[in-house]
N, C-alpha and C. Protein backbone atom coordinates (compact mmCIF):
# COMPACT_ATOMS: atom_id res chain seq x y z
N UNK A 1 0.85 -1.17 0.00
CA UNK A 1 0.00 0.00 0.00
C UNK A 1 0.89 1.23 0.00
N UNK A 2 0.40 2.12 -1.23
CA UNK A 2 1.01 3.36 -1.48
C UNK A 2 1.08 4.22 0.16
N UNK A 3 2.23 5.10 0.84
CA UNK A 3 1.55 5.99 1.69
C UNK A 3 0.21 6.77 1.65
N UNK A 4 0.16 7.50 0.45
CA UNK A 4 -1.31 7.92 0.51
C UNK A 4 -2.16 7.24 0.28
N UNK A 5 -2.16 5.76 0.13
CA UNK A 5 -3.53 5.11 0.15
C UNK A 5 -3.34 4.41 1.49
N UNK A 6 -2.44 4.51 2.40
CA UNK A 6 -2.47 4.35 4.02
C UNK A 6 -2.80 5.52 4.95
N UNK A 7 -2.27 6.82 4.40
CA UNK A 7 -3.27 7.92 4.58
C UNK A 7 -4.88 8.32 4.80
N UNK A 8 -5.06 7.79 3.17
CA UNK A 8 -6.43 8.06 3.19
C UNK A 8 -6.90 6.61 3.88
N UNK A 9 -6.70 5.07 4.03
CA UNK A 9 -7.42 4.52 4.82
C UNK A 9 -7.12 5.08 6.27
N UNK A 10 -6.45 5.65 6.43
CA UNK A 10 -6.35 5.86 8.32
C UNK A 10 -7.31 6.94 8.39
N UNK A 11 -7.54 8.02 7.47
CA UNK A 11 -8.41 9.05 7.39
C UNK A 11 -10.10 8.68 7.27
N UNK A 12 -10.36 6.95 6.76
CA UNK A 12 -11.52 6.79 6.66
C UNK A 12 -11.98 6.06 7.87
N UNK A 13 -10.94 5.38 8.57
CA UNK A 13 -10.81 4.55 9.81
C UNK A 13 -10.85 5.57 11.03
N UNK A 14 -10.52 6.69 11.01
CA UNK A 14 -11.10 7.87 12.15
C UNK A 14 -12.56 8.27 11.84
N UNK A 15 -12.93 8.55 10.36
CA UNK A 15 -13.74 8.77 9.99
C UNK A 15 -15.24 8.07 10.59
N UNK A 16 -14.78 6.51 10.25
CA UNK A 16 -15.38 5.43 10.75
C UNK A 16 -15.81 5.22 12.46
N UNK A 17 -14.52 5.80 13.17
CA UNK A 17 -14.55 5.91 14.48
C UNK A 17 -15.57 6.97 15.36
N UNK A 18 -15.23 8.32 14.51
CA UNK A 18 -15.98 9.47 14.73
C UNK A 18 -17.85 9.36 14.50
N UNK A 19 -18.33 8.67 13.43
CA UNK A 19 -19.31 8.22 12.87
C UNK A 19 -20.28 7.71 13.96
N UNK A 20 -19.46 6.47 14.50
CA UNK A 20 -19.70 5.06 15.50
C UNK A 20 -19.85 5.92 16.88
N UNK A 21 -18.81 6.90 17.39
CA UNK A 21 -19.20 7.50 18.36
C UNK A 21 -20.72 8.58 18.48
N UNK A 22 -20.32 9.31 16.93
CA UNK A 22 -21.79 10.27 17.12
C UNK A 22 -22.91 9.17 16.74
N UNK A 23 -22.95 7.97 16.46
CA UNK A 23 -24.64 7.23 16.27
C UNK A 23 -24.65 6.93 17.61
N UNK A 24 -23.73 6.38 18.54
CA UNK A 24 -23.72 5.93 19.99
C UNK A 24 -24.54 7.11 20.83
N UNK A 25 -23.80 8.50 20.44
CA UNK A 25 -24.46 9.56 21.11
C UNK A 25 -25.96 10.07 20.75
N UNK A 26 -26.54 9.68 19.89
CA UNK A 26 -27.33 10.11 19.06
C UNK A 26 -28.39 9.06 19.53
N UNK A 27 -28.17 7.42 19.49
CA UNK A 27 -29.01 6.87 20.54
C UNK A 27 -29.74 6.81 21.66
N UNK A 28 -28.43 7.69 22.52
CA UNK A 28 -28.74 8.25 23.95
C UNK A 28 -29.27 9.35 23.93
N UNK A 29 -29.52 10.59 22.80
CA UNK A 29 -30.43 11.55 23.04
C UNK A 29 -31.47 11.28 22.12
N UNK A 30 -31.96 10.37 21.45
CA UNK A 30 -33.26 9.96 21.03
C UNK A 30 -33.71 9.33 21.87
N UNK A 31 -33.29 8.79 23.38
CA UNK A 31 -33.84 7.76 24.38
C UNK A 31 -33.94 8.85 25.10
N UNK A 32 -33.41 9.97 25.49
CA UNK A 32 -33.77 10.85 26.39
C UNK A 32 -34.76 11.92 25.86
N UNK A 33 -34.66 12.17 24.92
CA UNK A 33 -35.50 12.73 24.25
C UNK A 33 -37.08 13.28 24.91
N UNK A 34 -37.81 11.99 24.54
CA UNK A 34 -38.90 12.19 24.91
C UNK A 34 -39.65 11.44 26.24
N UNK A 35 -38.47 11.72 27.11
CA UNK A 35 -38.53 11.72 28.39
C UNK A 35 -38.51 13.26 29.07
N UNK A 36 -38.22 14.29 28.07
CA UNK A 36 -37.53 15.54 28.52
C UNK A 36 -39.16 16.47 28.44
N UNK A 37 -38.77 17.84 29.56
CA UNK A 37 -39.71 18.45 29.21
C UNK A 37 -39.98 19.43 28.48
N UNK A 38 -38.32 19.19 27.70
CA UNK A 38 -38.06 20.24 27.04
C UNK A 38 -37.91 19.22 24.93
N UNK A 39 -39.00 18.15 25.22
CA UNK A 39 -38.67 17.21 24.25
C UNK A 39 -39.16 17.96 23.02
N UNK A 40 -39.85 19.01 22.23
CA UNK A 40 -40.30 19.54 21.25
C UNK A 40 -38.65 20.04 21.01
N UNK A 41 -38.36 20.91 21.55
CA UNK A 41 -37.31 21.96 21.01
C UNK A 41 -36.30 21.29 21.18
N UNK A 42 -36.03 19.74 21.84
CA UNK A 42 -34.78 19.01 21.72
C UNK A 42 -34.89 18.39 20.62
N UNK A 43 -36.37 18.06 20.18
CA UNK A 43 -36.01 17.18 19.14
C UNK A 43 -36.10 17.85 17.88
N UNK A 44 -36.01 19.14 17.62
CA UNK A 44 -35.69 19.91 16.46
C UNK A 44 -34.64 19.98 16.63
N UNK A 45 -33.70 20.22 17.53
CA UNK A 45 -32.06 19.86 17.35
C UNK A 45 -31.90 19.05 17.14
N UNK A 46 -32.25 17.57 16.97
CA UNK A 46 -31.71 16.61 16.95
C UNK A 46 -31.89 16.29 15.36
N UNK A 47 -32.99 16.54 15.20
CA UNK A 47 -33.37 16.44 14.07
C UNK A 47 -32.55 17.00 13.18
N UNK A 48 -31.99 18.52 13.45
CA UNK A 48 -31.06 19.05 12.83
C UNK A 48 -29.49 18.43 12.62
N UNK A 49 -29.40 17.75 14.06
CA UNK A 49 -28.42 17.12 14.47
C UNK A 49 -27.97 15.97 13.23
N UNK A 50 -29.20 15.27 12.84
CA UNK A 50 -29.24 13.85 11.87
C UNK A 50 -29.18 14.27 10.63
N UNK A 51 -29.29 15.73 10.11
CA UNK A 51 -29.34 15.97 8.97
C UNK A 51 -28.15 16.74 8.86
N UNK A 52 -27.44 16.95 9.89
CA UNK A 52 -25.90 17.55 9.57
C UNK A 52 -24.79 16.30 9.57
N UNK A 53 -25.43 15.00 10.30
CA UNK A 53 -24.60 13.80 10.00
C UNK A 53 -24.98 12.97 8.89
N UNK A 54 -25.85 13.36 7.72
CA UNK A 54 -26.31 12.79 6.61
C UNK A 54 -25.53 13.92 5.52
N UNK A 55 -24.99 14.65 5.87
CA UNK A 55 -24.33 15.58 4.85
C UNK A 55 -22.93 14.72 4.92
N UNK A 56 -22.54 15.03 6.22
CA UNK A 56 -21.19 14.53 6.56
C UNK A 56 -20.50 13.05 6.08
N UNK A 57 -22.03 11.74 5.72
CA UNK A 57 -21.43 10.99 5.54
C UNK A 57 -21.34 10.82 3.99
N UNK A 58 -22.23 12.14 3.53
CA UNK A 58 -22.01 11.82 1.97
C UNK A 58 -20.96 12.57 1.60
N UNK A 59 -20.76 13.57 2.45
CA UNK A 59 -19.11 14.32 1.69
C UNK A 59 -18.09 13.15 2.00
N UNK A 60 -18.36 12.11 2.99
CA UNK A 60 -17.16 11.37 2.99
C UNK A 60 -17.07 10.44 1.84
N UNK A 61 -18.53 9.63 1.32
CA UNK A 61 -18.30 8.70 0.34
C UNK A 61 -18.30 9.80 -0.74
N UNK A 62 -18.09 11.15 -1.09
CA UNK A 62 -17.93 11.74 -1.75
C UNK A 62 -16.04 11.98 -2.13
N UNK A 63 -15.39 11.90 -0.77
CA UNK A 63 -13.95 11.78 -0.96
C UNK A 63 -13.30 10.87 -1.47
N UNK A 64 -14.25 9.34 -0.95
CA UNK A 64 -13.95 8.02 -1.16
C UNK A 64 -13.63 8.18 -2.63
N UNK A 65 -14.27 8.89 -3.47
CA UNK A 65 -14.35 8.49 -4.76
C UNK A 65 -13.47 9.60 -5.56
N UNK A 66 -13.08 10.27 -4.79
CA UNK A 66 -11.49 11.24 -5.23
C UNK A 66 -9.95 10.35 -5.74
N UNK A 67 -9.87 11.30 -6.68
CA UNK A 67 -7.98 11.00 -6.78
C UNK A 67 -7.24 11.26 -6.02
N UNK A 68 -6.25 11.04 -5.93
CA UNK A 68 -5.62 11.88 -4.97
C UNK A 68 -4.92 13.11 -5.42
N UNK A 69 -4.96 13.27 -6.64
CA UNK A 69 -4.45 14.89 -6.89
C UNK A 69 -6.18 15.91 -6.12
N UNK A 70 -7.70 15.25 -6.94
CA UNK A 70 -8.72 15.71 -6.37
C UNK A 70 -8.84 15.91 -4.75
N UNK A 71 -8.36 15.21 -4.45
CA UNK A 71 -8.02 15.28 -2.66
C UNK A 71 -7.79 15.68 -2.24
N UNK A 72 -5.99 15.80 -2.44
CA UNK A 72 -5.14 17.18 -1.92
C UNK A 72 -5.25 18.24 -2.46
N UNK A 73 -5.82 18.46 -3.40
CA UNK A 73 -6.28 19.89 -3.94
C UNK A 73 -7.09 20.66 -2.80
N UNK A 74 -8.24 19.64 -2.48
CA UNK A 74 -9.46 19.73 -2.11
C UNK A 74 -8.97 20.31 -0.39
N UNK A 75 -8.51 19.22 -0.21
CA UNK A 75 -8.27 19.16 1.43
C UNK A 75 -7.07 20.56 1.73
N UNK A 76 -6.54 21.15 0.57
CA UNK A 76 -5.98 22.73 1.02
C UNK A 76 -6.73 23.60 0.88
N UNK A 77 -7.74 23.71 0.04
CA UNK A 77 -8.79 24.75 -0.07
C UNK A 77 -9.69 24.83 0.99
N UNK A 78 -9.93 23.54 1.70
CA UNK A 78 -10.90 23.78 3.41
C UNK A 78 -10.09 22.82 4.57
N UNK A 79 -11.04 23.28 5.14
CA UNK A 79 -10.51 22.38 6.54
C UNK A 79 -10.57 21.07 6.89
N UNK A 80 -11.53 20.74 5.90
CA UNK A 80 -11.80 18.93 6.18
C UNK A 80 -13.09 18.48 6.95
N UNK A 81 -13.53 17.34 6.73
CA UNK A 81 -14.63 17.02 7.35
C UNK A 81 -14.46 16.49 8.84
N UNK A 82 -13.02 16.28 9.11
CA UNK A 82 -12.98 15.96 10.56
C UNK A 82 -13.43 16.73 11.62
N UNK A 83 -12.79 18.59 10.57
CA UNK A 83 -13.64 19.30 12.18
C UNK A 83 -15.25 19.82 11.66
N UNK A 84 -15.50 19.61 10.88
CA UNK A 84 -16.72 19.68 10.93
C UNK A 84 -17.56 18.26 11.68
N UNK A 85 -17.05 17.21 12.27
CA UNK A 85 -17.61 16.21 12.74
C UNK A 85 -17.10 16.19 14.49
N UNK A 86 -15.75 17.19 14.53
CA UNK A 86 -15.84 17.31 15.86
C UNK A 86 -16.99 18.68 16.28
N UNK A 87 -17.35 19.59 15.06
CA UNK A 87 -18.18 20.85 15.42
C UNK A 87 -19.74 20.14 15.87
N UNK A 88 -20.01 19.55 14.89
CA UNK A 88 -21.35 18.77 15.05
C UNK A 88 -21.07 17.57 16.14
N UNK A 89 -20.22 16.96 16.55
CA UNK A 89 -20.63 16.34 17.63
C UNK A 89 -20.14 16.69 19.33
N UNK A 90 -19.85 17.99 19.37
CA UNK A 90 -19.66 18.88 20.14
C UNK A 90 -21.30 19.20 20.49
N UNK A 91 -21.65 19.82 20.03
CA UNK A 91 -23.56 20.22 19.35
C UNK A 91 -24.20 18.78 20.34
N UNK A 92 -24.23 17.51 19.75
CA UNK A 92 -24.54 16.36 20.09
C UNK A 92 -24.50 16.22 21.64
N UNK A 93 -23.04 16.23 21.87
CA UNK A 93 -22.66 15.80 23.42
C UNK A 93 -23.49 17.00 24.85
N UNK A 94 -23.53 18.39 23.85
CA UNK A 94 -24.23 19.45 24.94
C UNK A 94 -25.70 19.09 24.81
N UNK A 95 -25.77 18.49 23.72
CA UNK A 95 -27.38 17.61 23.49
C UNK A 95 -27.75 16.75 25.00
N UNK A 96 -27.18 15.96 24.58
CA UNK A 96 -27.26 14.35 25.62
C UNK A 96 -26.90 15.27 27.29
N UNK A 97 -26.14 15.83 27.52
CA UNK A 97 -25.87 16.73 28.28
C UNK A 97 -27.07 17.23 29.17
N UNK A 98 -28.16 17.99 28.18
CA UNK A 98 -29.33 18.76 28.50
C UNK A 98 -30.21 17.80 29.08
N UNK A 99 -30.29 16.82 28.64
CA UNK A 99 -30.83 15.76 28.07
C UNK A 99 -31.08 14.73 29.87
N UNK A 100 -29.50 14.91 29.95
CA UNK A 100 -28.97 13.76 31.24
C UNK A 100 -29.20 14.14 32.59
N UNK A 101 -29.95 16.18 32.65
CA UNK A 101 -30.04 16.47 33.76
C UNK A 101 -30.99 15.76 34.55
């Protein structure tokens, strides 16, 4: 295996990791959810919540299918989807948070 195709699998294997943690979290505030008395306006975040991790996993099978010149082009022009998956599951964790009082 080329380095950058050990790159990009270690990049899809965090990816993978990050994913597995926000559905784990995302379990626990759909179970708290509508236990809450604040369950209307939690679950429009959440809701928001599932539709910012349905973007996230298609920009990833969207990378999957990059060159790697398309890649590294790509990945200097922004920041990457990693911190957009630590931004959104930051969001998540103050979720479950509200959620756990």
């Amino acid at each position: 295996m080329t380095g950058y195709n050990a790159l990009v699998e270690q990049h899809i294997l965090e990816h993978e990791a990050r994913r597995k943690h926000f559905d784990e979290l995302l379990a626990r505030a759909e179970q708290g959810v509508s236990s809450s008395p604040e369950a209307e306006e939690l679950g429009d975040e959440l809701a928001a919540l599932r539709q910012e991790r349905e973007k996230l996993l298609n920009h990833i099978e969207q990378l999957k299918q990059k060159t790697h010149e398309e890649w590294q082009e790509e990945s200097i022009e922004e920041a990457g989807p990693m911190i957009l998956w630590e931004a959104v599951a930051k969001r998540l964790e103050a979720l479950v948070e509200r959620i756990g009082r």
